[in-house]
PDB file of N, CA and C in Angstrom:
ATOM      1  N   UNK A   1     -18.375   2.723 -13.465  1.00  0.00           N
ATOM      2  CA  UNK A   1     -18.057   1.749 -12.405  1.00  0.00           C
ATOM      3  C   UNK A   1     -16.606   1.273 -12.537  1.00  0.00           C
ATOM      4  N   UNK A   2     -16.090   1.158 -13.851  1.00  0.00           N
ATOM      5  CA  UNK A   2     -14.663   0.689 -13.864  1.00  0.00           C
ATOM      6  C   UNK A   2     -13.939   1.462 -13.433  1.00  0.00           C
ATOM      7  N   UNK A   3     -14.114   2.785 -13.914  1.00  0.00           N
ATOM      8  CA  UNK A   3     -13.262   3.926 -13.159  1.00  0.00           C
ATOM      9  C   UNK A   3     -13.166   4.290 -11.736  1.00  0.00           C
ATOM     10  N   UNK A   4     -14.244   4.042 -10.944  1.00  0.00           N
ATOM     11  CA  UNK A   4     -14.164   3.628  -9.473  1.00  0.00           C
ATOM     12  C   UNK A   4     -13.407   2.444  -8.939  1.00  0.00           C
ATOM     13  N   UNK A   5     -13.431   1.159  -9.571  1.00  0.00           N
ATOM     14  CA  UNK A   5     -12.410   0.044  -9.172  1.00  0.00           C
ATOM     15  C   UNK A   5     -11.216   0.156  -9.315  1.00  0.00           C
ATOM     16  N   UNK A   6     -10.699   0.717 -10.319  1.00  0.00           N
ATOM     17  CA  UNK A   6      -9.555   0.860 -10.948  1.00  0.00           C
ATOM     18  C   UNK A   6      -9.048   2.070  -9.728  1.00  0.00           C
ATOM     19  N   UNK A   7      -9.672   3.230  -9.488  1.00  0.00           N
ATOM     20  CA  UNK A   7      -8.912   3.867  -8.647  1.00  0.00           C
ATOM     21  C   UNK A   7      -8.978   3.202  -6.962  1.00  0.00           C
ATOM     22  N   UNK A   8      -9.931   2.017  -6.698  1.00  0.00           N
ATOM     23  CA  UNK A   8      -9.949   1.564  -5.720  1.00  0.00           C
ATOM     24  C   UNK A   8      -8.643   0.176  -5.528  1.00  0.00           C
ATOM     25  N   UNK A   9      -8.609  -0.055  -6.928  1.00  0.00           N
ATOM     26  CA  UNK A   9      -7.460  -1.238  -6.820  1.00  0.00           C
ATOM     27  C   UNK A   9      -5.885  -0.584  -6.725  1.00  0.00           C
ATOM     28  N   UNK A  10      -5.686   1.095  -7.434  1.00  0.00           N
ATOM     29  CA  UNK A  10      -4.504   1.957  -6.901  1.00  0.00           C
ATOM     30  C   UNK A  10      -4.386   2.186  -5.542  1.00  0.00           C
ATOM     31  N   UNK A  11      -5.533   2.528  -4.810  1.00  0.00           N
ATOM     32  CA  UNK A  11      -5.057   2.870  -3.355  1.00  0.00           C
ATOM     33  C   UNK A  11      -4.713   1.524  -2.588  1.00  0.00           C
ATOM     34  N   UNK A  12      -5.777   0.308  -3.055  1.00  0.00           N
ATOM     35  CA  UNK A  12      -5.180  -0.495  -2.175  1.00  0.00           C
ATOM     36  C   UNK A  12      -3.783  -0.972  -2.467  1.00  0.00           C
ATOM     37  N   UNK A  13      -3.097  -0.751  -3.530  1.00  0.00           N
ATOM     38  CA  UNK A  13      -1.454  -1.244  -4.413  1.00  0.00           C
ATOM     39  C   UNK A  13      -0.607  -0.129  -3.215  1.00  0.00           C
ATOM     40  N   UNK A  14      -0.991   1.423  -3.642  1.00  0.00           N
ATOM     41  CA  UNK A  14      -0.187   2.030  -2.242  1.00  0.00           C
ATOM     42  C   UNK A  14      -0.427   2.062  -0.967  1.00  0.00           C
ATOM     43  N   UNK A  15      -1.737   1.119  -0.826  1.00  0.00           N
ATOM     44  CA  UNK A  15      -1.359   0.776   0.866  1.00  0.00           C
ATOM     45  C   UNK A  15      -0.547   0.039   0.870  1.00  0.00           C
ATOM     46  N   UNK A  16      -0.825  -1.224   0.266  1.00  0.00           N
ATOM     47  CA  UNK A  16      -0.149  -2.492   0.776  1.00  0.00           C
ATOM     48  C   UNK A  16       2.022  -1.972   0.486  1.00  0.00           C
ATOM     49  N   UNK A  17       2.349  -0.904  -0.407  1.00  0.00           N
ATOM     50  CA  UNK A  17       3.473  -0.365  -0.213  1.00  0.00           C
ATOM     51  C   UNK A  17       3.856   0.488   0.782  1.00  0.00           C
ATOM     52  N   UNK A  18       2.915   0.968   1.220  1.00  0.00           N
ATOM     53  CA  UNK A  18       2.916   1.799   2.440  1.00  0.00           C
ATOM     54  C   UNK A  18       3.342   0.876   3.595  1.00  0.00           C
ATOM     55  N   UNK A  19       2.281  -0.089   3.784  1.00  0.00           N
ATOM     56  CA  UNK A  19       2.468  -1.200   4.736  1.00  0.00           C
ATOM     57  C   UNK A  19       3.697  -1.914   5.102  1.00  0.00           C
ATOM     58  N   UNK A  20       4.148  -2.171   3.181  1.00  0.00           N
ATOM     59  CA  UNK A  20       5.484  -2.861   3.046  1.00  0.00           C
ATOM     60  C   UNK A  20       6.614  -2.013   3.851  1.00  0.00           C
ATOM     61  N   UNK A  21       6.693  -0.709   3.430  1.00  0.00           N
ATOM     62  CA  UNK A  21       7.864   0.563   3.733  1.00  0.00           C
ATOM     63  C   UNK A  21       7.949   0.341   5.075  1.00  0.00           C
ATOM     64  N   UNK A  22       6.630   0.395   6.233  1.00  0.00           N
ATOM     65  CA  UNK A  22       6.528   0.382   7.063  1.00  0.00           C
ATOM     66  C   UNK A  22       6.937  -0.621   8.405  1.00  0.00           C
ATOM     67  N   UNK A  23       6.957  -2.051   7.326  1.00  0.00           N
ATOM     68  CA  UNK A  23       7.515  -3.240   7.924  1.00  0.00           C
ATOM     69  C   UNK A  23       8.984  -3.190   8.289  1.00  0.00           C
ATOM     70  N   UNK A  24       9.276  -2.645   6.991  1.00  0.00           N
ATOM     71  CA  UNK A  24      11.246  -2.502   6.437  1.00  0.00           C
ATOM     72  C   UNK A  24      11.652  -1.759   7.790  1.00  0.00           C
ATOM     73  N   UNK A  25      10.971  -0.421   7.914  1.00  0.00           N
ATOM     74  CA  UNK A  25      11.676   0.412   8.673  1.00  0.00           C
ATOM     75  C   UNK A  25      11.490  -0.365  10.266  1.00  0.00           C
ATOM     76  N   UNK A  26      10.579  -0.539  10.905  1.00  0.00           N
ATOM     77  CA  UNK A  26      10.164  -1.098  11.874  1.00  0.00           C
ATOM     78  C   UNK A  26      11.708  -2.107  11.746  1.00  0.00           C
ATOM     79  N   UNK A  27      11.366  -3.026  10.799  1.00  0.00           N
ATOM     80  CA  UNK A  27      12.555  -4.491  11.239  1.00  0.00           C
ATOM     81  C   UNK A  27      13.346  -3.501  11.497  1.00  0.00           C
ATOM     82  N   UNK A  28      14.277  -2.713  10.642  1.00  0.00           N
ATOM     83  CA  UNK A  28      15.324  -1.999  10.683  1.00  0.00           C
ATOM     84  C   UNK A  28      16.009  -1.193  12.069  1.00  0.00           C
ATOM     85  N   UNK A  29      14.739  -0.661  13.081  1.00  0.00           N
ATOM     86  CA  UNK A  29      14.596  -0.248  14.074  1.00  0.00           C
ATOM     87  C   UNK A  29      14.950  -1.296  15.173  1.00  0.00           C
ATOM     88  N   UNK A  30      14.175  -2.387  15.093  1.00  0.00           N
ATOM     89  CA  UNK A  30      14.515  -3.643  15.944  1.00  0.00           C
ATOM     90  C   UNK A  30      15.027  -4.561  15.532  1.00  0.00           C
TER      91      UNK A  30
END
């Protein structure tokens, strides 16, 4: 079970960087 959270708490770390990247470029655009 830890080994399932642990890879569930990585994807949500590179969404929320994904998300971040995604903000940057957007402002950057407008």
């Amino acid at each position: 079970m830890e080994h399932i959270i642990s890879v569930v708490l990585k994807e949500l770390k590179f969404g929320s960087i994904k998300d971040e990247m995604w903000l940057s470029k957007a402002g950057e655009i407008s």
